[in-house]
Protein backbone atom coordinates (compact mmCIF):
# COMPACT_ATOMS: atom_id res chain seq x y z
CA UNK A 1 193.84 132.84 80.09
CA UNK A 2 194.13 134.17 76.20
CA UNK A 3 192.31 131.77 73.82
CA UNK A 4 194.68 132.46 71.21
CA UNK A 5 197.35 130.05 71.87
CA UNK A 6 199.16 127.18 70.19
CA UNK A 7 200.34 123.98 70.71
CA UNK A 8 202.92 122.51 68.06
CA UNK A 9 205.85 120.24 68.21
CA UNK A 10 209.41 122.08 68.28
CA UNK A 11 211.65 122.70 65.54
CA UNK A 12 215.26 124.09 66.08
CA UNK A 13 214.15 127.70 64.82
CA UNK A 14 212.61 127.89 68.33
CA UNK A 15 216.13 126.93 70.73
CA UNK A 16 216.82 130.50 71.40
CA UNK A 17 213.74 131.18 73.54
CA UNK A 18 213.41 127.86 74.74
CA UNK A 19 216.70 128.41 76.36
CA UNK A 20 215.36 132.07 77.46
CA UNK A 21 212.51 130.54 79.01
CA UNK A 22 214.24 127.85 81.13
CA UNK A 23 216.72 130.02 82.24
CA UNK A 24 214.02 132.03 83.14
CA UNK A 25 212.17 129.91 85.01
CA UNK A 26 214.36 127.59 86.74
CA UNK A 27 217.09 128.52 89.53
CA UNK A 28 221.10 127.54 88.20
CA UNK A 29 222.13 124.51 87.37
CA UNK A 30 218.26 123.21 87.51
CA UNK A 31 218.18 124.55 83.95
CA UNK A 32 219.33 122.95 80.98
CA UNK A 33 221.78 123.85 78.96
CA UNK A 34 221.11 125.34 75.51
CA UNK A 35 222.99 121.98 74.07
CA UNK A 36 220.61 119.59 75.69
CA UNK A 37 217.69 121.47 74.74
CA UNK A 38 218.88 121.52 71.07
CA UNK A 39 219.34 117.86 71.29
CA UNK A 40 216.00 117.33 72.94
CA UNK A 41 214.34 119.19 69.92
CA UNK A 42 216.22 117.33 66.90
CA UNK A 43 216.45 114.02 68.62
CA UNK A 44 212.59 113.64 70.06
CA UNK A 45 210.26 116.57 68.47
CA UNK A 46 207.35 114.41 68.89
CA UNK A 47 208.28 114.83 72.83
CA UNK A 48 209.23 118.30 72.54
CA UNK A 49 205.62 120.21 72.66
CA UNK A 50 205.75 124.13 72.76
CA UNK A 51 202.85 126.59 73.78
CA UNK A 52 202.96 130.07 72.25
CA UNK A 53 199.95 132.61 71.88
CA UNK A 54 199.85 135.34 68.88
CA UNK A 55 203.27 137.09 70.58
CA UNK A 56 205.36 134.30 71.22
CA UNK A 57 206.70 130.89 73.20
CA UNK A 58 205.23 130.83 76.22
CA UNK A 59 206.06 127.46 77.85
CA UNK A 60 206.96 123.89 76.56
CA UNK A 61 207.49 120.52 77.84
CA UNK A 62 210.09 118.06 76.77
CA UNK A 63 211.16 114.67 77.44
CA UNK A 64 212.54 111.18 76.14
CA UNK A 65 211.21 108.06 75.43
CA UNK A 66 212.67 104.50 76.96
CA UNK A 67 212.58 100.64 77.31
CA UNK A 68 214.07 101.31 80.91
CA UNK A 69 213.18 103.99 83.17
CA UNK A 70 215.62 105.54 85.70
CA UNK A 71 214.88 108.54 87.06
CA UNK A 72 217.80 110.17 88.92
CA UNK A 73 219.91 109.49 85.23
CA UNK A 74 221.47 112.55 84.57
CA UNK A 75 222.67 111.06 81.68
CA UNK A 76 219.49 110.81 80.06
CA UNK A 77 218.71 114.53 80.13
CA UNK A 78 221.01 114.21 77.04
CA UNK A 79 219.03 111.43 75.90
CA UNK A 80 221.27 108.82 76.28
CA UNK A 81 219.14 105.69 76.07
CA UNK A 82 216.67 107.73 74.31
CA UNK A 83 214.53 105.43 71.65
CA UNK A 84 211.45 106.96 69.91
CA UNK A 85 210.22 103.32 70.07
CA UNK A 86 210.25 103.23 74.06
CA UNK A 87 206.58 102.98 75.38
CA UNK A 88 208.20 104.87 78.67
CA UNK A 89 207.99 108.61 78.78
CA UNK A 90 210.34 110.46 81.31
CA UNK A 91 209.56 114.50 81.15
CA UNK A 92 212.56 117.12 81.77
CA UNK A 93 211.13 119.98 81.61
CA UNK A 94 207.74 121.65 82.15
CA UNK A 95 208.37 125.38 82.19
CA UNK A 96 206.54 128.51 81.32
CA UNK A 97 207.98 132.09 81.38
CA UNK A 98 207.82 133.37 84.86
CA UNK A 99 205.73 136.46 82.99
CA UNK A 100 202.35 133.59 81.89
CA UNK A 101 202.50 132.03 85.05
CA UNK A 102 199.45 131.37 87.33
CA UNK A 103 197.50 131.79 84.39
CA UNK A 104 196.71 128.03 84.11
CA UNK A 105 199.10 127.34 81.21
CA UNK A 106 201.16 124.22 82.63
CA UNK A 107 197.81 122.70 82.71
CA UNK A 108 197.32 123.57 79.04
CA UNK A 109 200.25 121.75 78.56
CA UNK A 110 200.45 119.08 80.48
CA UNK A 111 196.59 117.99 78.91
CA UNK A 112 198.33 118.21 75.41
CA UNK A 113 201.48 116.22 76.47
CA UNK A 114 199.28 113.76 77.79
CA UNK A 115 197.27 113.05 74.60
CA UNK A 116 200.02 113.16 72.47
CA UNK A 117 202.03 110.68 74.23
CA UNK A 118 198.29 108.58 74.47
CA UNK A 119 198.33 109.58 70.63
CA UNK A 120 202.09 107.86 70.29
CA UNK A 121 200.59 104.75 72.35
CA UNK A 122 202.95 104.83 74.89
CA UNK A 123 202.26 103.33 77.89
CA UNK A 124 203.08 105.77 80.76
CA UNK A 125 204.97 108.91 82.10
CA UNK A 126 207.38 109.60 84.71
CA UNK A 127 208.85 112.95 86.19
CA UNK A 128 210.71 114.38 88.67
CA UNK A 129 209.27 117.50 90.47
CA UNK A 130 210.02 119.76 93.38
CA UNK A 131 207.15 119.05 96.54
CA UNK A 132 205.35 122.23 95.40
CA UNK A 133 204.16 121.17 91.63
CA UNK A 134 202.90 117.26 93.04
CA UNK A 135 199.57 118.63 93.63
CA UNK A 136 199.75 120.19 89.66
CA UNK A 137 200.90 116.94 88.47
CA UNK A 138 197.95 115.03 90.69
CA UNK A 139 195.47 116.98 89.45
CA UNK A 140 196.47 115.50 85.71
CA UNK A 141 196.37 111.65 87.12
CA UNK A 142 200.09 111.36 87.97
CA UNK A 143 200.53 109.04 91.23
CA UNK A 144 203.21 110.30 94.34
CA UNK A 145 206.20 107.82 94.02
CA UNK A 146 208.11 109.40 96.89
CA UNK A 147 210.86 110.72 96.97
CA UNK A 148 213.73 110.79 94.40
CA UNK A 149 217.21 109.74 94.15
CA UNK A 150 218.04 112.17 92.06
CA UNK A 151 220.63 115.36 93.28
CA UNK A 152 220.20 117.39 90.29
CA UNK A 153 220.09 121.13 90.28
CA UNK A 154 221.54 119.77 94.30
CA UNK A 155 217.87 119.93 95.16
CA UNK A 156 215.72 117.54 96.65
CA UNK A 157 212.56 115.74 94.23
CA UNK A 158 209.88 113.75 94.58
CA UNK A 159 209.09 110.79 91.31
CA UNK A 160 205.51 110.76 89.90
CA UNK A 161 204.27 108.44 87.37
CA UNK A 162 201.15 108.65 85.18
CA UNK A 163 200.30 105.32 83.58
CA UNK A 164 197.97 105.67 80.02
């Protein structure tokens, strides 16, 4: 993996490849639109952590922060019920460009999400992810829920949770 990398909250100036890189990465209507990801930035930067070496934005990780956590909510993928002050942390998106991955950057930052959020003192995270990425997510703490109610994207997903 190249050293030279950053890790830095979002600001709007980055949306454009933000968008390019979850439409890269994830299949249909599993990626978000460029609306919600523009609402993810200004609403919750301090949630919204982007990687990028000396070229460019390689991944990021986004989420919301709650008094009351619900997983399958599609609703909150907009952030509704969002509230900086919410010691609950539910992750959309972990992505990287499908051209960095395998490289070992998801674990980059998933270690950075997780000290910021310790950082924020919140008290725990929850995600949804497809059966391949639980063992990524176990290797960073996160406990197996089972699986989801959620339908989105129409696929099938399992809940983790990581408490701090």
């Amino acid at each position: 993996m190249n050293d030279l990398f950053n890790i830095r909250e979002a600001k709007t100036s980055d949306l454009d490849r933000c968008y390019e890189i979850e439409r890269a990465a994830y299949a249909g209507d599993e990626a978000a639109s460029k609306e919600k990801i523009l609402c993810r930035i200004q609403q919750y930067p301090q949630g919204f952590l982007i990687l990028e070496n000396d070229i460019e934005i390689i991944g990021f990780v986004n989420s919301g922060a709650t008094h009351h956590v619900q997983l399958s909510d599609e609703a909150f993928k907009e952030l509704v019920g969002h509230d900086a002050a919410g010691k609950h942390i539910v992750v959309m998106s972990v992505v990287v460009h499908p051209d960095y991955q395998g490289k070992g950057y998801a674990d980059t930052l998933l270690s950075a999400f997780i000290a910021q959020m310790q950082a924020l003192k919140k008290s725990d995270i929850y995600l949804i992810c497809q059966t391949e990425l639980i063992h990524l997510y176990a290797k960073h703490g996160f406990t197996h829920l089972g699986p989801s109610d959620s339908l989105h994207g129409g696929l099938s997903w399992h809940e983790m949770s990581l408490s701090l």
